[in-house]
Protein backbone atom coordinates (compact mmCIF):
# COMPACT_ATOMS: atom_id res chain seq x y z
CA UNK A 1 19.41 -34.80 -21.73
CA UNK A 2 18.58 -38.39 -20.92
CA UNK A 3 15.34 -39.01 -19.56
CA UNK A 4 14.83 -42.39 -17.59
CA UNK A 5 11.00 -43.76 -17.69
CA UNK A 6 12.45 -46.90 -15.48
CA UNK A 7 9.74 -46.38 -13.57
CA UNK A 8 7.36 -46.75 -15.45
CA UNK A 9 8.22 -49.78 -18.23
CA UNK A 10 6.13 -52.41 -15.98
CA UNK A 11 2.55 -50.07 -16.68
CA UNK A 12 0.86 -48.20 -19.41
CA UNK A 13 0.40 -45.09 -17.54
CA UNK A 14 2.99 -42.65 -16.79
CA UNK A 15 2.26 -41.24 -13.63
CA UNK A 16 1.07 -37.32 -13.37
CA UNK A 17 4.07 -36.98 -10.84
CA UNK A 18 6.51 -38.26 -13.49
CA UNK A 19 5.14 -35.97 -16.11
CA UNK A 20 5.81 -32.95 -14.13
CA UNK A 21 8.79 -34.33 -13.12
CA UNK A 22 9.56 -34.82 -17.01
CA UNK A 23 7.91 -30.87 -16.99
CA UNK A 24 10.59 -29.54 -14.73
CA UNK A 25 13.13 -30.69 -16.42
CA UNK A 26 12.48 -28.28 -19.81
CA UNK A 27 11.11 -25.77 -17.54
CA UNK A 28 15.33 -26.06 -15.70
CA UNK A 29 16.42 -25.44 -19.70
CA UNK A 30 14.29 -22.67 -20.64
CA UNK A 31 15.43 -20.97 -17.38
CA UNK A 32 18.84 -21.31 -18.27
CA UNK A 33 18.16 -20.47 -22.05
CA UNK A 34 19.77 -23.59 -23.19
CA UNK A 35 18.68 -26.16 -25.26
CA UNK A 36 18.90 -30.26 -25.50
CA UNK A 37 20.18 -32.96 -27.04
CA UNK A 38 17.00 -34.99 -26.39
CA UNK A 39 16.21 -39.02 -25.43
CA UNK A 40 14.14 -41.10 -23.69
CA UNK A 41 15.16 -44.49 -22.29
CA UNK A 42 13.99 -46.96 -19.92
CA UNK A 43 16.97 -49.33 -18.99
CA UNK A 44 20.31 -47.60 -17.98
CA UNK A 45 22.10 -50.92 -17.51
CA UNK A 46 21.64 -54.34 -17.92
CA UNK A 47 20.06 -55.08 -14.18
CA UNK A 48 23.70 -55.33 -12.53
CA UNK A 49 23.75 -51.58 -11.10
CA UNK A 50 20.59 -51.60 -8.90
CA UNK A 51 19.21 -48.50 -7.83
CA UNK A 52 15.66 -50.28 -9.31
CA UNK A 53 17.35 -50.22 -12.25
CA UNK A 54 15.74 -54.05 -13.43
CA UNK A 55 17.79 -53.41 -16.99
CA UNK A 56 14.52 -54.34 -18.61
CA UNK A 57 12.33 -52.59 -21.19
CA UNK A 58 8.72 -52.16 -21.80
CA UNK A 59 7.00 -54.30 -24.72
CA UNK A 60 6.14 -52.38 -27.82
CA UNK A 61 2.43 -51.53 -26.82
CA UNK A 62 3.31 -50.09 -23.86
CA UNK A 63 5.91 -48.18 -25.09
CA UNK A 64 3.90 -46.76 -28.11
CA UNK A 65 0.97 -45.60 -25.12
CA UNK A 66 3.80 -43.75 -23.36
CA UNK A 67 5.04 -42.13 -26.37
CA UNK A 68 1.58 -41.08 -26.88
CA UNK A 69 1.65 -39.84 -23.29
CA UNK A 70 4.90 -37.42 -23.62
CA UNK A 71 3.60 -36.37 -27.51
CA UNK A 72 2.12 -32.92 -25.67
CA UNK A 73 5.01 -32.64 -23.57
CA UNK A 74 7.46 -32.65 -26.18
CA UNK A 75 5.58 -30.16 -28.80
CA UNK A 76 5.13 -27.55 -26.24
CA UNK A 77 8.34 -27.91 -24.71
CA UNK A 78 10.10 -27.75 -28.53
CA UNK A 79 11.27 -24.19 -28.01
CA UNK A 80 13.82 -25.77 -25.48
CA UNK A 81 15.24 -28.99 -27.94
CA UNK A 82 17.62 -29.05 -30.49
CA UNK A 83 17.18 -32.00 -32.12
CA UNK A 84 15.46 -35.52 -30.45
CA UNK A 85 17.26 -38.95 -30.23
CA UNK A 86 14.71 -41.50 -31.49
CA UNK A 87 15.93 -43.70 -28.22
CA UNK A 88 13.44 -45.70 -26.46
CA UNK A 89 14.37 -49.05 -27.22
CA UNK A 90 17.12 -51.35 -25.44
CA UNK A 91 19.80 -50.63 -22.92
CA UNK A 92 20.53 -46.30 -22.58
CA UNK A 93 17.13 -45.94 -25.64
CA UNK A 94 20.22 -47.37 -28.50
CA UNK A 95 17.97 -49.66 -29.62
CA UNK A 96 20.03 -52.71 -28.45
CA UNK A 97 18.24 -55.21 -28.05
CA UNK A 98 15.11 -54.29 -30.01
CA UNK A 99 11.51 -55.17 -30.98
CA UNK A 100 10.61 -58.56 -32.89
CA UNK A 101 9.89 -56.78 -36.07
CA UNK A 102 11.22 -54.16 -38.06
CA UNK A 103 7.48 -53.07 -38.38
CA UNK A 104 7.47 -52.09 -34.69
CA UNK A 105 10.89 -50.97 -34.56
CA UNK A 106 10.31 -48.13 -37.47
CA UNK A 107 7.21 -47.09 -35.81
CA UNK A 108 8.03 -46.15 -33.20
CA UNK A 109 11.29 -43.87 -34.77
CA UNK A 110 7.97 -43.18 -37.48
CA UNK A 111 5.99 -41.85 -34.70
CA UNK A 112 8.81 -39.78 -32.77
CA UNK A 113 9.96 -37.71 -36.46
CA UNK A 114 6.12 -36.98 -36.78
CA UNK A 115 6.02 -35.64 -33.25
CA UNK A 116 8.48 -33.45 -34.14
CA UNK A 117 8.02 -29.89 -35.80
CA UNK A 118 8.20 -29.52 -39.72
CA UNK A 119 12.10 -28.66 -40.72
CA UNK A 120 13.32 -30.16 -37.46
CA UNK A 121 15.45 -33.16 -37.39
CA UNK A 122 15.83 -36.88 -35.33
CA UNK A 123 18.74 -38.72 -34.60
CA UNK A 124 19.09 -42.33 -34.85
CA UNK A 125 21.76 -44.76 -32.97
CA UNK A 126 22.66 -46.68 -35.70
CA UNK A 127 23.21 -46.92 -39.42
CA UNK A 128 20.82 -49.88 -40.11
CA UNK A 129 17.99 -48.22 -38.10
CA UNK A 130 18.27 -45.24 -40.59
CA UNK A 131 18.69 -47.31 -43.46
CA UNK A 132 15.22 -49.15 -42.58
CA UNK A 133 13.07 -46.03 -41.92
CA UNK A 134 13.24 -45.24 -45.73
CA UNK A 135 10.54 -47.24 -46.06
CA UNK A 136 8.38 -45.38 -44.10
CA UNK A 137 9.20 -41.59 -44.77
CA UNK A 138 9.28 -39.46 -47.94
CA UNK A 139 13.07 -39.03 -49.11
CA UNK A 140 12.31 -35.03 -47.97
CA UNK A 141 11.68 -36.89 -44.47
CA UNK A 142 15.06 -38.89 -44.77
CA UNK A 143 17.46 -35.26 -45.09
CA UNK A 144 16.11 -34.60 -41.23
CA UNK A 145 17.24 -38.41 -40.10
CA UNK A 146 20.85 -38.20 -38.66
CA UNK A 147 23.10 -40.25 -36.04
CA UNK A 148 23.85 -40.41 -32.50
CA UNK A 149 27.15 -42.10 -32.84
CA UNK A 150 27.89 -43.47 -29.17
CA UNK A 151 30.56 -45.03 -30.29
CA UNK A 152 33.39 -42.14 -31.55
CA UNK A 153 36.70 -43.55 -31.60
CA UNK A 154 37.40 -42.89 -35.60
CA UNK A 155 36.78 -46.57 -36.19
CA UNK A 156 39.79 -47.70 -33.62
CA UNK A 157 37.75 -50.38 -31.73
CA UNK A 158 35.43 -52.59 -32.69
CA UNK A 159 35.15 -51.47 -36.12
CA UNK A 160 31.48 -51.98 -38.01
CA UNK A 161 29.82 -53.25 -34.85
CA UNK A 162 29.35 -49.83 -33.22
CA UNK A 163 31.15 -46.85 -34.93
CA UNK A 164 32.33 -46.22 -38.60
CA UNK A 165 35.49 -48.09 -39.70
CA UNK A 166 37.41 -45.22 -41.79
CA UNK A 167 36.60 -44.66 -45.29
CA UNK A 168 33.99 -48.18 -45.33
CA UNK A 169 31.15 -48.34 -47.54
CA UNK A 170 28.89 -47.20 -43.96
CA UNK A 171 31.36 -44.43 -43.41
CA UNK A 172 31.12 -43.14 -47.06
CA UNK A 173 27.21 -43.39 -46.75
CA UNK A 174 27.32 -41.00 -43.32
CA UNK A 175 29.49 -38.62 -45.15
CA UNK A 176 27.70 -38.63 -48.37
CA UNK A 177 24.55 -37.77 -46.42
CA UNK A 178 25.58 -36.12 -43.53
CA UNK A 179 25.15 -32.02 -45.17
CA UNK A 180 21.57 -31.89 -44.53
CA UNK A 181 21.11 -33.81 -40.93
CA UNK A 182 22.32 -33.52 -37.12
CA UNK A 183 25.07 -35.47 -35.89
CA UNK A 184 26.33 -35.83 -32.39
CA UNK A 185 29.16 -37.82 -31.05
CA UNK A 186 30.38 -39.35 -27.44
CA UNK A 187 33.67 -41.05 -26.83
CA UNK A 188 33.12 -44.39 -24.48
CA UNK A 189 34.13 -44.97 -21.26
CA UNK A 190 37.56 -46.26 -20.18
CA UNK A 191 36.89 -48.93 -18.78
CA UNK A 192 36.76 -52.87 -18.51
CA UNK A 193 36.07 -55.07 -22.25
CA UNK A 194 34.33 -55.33 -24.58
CA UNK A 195 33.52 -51.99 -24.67
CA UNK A 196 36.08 -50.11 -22.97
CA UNK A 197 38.46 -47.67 -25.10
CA UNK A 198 41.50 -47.02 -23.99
CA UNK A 199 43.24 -45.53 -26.77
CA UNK A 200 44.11 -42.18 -27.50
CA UNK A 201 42.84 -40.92 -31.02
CA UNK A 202 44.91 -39.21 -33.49
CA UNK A 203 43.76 -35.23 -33.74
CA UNK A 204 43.71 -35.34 -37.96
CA UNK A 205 42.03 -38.37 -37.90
CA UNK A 206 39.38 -36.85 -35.16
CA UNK A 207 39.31 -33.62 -37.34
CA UNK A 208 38.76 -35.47 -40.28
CA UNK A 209 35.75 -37.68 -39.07
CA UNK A 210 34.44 -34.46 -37.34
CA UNK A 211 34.26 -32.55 -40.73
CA UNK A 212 33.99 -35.55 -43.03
CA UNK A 213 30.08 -36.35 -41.03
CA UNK A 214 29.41 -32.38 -40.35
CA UNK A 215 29.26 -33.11 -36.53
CA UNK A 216 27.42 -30.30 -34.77
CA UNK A 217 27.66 -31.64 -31.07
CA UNK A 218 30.38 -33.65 -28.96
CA UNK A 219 30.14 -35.47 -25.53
CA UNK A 220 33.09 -34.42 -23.44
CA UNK A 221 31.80 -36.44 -20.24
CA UNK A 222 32.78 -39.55 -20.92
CA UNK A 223 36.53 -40.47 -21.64
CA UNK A 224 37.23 -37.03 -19.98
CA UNK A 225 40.49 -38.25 -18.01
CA UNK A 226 41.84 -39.45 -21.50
CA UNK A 227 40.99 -38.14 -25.05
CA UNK A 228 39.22 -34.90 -23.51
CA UNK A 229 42.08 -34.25 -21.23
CA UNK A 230 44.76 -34.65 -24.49
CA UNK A 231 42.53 -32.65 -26.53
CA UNK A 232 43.02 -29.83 -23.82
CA UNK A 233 47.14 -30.28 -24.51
CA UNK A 234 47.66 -30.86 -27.98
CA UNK A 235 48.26 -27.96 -30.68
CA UNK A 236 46.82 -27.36 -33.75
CA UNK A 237 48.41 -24.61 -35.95
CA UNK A 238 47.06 -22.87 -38.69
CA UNK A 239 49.89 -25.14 -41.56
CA UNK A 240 48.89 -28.80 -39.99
CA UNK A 241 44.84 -27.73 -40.69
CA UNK A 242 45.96 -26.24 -43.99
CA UNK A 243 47.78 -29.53 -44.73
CA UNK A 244 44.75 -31.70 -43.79
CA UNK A 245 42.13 -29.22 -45.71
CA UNK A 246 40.45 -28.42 -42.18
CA UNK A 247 38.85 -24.81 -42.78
CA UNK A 248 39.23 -22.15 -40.12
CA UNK A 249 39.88 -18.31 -40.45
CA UNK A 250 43.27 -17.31 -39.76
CA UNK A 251 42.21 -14.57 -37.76
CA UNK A 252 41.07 -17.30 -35.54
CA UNK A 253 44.54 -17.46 -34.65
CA UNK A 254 45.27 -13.91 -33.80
CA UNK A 255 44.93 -12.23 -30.54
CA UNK A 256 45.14 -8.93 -28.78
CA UNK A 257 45.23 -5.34 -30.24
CA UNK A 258 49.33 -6.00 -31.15
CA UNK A 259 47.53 -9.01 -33.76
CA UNK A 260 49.78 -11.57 -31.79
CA UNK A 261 49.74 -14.69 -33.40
CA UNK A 262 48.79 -17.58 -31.18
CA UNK A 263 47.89 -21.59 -30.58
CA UNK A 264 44.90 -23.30 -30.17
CA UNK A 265 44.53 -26.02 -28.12
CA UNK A 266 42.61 -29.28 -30.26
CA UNK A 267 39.39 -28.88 -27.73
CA UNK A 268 39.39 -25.50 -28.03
CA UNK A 269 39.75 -25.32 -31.88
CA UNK A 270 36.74 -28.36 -31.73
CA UNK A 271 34.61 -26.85 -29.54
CA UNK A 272 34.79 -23.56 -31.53
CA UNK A 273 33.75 -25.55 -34.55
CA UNK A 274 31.56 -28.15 -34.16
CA UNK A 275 27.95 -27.24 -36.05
CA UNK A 276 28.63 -23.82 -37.78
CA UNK A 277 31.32 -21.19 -37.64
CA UNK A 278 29.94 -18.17 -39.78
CA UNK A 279 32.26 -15.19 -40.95
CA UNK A 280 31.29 -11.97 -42.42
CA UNK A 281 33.46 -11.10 -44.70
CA UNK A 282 35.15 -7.44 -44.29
CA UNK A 283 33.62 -4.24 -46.14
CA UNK A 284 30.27 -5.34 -46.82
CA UNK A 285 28.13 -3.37 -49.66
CA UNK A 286 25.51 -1.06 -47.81
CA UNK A 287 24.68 1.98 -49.80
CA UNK A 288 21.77 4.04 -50.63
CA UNK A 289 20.44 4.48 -54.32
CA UNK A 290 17.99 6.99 -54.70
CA UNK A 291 14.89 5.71 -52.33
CA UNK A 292 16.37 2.20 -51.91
CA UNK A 293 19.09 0.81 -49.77
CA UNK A 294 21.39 -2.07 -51.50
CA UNK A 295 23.46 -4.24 -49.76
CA UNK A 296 26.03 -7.13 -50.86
CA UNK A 297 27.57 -9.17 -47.61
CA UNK A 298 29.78 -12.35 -47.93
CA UNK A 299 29.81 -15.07 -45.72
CA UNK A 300 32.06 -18.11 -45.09
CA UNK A 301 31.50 -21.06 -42.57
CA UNK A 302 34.37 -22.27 -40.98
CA UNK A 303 32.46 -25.00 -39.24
CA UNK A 304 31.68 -28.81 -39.52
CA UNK A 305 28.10 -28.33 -40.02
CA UNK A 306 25.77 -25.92 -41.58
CA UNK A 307 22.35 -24.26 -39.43
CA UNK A 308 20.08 -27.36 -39.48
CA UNK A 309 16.90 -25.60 -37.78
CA UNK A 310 15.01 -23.30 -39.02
CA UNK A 311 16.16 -19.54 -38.75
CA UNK A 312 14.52 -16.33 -40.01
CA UNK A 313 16.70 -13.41 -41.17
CA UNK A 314 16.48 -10.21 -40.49
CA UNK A 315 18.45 -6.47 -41.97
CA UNK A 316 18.55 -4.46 -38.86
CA UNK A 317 18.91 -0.75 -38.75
CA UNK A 318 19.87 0.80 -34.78
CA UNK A 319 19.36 4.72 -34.95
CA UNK A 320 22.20 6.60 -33.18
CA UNK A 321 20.17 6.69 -29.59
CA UNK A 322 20.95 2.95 -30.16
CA UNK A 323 17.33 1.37 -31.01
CA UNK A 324 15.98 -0.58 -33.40
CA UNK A 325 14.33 1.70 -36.15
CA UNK A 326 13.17 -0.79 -39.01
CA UNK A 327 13.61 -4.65 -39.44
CA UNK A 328 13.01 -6.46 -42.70
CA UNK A 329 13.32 -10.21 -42.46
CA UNK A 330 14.51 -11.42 -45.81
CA UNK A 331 12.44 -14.58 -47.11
CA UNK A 332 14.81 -15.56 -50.01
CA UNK A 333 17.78 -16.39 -47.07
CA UNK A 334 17.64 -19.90 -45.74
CA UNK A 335 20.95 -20.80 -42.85
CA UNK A 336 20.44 -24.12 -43.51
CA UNK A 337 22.12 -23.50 -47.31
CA UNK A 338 25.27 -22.25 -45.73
CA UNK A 339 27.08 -25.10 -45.95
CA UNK A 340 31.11 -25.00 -45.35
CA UNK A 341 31.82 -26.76 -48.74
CA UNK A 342 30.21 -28.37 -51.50
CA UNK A 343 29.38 -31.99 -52.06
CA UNK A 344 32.37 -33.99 -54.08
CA UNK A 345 34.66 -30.68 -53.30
CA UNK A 346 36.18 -30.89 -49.66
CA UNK A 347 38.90 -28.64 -50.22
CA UNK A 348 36.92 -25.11 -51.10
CA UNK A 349 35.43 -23.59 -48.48
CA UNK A 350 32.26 -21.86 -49.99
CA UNK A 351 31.30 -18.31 -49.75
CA UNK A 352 27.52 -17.17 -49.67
CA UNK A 353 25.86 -13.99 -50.57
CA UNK A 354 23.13 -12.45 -48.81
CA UNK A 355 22.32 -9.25 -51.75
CA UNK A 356 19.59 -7.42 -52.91
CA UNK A 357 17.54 -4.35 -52.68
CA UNK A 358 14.38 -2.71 -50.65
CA UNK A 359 12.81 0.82 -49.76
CA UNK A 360 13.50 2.05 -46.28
CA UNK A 361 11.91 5.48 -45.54
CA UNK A 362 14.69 6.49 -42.83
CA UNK A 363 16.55 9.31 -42.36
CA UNK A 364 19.75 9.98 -40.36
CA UNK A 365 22.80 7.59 -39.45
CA UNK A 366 22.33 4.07 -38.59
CA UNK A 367 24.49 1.09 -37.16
CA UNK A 368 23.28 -1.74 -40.31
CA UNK A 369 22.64 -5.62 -38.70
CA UNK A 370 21.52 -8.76 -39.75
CA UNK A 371 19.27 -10.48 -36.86
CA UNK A 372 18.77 -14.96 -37.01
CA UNK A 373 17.05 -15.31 -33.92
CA UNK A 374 15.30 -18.73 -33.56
CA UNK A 375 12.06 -19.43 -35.10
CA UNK A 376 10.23 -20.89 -32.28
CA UNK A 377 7.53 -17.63 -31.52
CA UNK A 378 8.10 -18.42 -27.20
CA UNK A 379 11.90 -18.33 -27.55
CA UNK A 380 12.14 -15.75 -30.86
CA UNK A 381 12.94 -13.01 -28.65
CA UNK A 382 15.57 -14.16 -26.24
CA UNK A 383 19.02 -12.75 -27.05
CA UNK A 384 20.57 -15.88 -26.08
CA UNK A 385 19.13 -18.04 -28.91
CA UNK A 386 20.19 -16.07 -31.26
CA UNK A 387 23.10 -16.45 -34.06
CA UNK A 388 26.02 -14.77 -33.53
CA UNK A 389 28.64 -14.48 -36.05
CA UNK A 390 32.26 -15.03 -35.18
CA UNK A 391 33.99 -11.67 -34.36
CA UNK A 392 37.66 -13.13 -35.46
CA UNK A 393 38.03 -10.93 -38.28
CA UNK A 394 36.45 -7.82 -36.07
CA UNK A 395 33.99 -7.35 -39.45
CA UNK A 396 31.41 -7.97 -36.60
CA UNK A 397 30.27 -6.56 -33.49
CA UNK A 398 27.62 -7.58 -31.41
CA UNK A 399 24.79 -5.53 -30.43
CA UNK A 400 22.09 -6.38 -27.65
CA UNK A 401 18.98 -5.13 -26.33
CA UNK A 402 16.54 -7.21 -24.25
CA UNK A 403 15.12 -9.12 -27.02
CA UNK A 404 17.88 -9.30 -29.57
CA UNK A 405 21.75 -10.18 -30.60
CA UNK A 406 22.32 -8.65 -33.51
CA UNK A 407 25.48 -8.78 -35.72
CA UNK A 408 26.23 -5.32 -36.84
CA UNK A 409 28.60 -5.15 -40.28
CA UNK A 410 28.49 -1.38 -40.94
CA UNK A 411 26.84 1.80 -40.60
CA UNK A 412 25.04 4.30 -43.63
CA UNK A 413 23.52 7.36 -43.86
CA UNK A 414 20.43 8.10 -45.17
């Protein structure tokens, strides 16, 4: 969600109107229990479009009083973002042109990551830009710092000004780091030089990129009528992934109560895997001994990326006139640690164990859960921002009330 302060980069105040403008926009998200992608920009163009579009930007004063401006704004609206785009500076907030100094330029992507909640993350346009802010954060601070890459083509067109050129020293960094932070990616326009791309990408070398740098989100506006629109054609099978060590579960594959086997469409299987893809593994251990219940459940993610924001989880147990009885949340899981492969070892997809042991006075049968509903209190109990685990494998099924999704993986009797 872009949001233009065009017109305001010629005075230090933004207006009241424009902050409830600004206001109305989360308020049109939380409605709609979505969240964003989040920016701020002032120039949309370079002053040839109109519409008082001038193409120009505020100086860095200016700018730094209207961050200080939308700082409320943005921590109580929180519950609604994902993750913020530093943006801002130059044409569409990528930070082309920018400030005089790389003093002012880091402050202001300084200020913006401490506006931001503890364990959430901030996307930055360009590798440089990232590179530079290590000198003002704590290397803790730096695992939260990922990329907006505008610029996804796989390194096709204009390689190293804009996006990655395969398997370069910058592509290599991205990947190397790329396990602990958000990335997002938007194919350009087709249209007119020197920025136009015309050219239609090769699907292992998009899957490749997309699960080399853990991508967790995808523009499909832009370049809709040609990579989008092949993407919607083109076939991936279970062998060609195998071949090119992209994971998936091969129940993804399988359809209908006869188990038909079936293809997947390159959108679909991308869109189906960008940020995680968790699987509970089938016949989970849930069993009473003595006063204590025990449980041992495996989990696999299929995905690009891992859960980068925080998540609390929860053992659920539903009593058979289908309500919650108990919940325990249990403090030693952390999502973000369920990461689809190790560091240095692309080719083994990693499984994860939630186990242990813990007294639950209940008696009777009960459906057994785990709840990861999102950790921001005004949001915590809305069903729709909750994790749900894929349901390929039918090891899950989903179970809602009005204030949770729970994944149930089994039933016991106490």
């Amino acid at each position: 969600m872009y949001i233009y302060l065009t017109a305001f980069w010629d005075t230090d105040v933004i207006s009241e109107a424009g902050l409830k403008n600004i206001q109305t926009l989360f308020d049109g998200l939380r409605e709609h229990k979505v969240k964003a992608i989040l920016r701020f920009a002032y120039s949309r163009d370079d002053g040839t479009i109109g519409n008082g579009h001038s193409g120009k930007n505020p100086g860095y004063s200016r700018t730094m009083k209207h961050l200080e401006q939308l700082k409320p704004l943005i921590r109580q609206n929180w519950d609604v973002v994902a993750v913020v785009e530093v943006g801002l500076i130059g044409t569409w907030g990528e930070w082309s042109p920018r400030y005089t100094t790389a003093s002012q330029n880091t402050s202001i992507a300084k200020t913006m990551f401490e506006i931001i909640p503890e364990g959430y993350g901030m996307v930055v346009r360009y590798i440089d830009i990232r590179n530079s802010l290590a000198s003002v954060l704590t290397a803790s601070q730096m695992n939260y710092i990922g990329f907006c890459n505008d610029y996804f083509t796989t390194g096709l067109k204009n390689c190293g000004s804009s996006d990655w050129c395969m398997n370069s020293a910058d592509y290599k960094q991205v990947a190397d780091k790329s396990f602990t932070f958000y990335m997002r990616g938007e194919v350009p326009y087709n249209e007119g030089p020197p920025w136009g791309f015309d050219i239609i990408m090769e699907p292992d070398s998009v899957l490749k990129v997309l699960k080399d740098h853990h991508y967790s989100a995808m523009d499909i506006t832009q370049n809709f009528k040609d990579n989008i629109t092949y993407w919607k054609t083109a076939a991936v099978y279970p062998d060609k992934l195998e071949k090119n060590n992209i994971f998936f579960d091969e129940n993804y594959f399988i359809e209908g109560n006869n188990q038909q086997r079936v293809p997947r469409t390159l959108y679909q299987f991308i869109r189906d895997h960008l940020g995680y893809r968790l699987n509970v593994m089938k016949d989970p251990v849930l069993k009473k001994e003595g006063n204590e219940f025990v449980y041992d459940i495996k989990i696999t993610n299929t995905g690009f990326a891992t859960v980068l924001n925080p998540k609390p989880v929860y053992l659920v147990w539903i009593n058979e006139n289908n309500e919650i009885a108990k919940e325990i949340e249990l403090t030693d899981v952390n999502p973000r640690d369920w990461q689809p492969w190790e560091k240095g070892k692309p080719t083994e997809l990693l499984t994860h164990t939630i186990s242990g042991k813990t007294l639950v006075d209940l008696s009777g049968k009960y459906k057994v859960g785990i709840w990861i509903p999102d950790s921001q209190p005004t949001v915590k109990n809305e069903p729709a921002y909750c994790i749900k685990f894929a349901t390929d494998n039918q090891a899950v099924i989903h179970w809602y009330n009005e204030t949770h999704a729970v994944n149930i993986i089994g039933e016991i009797e106490f």
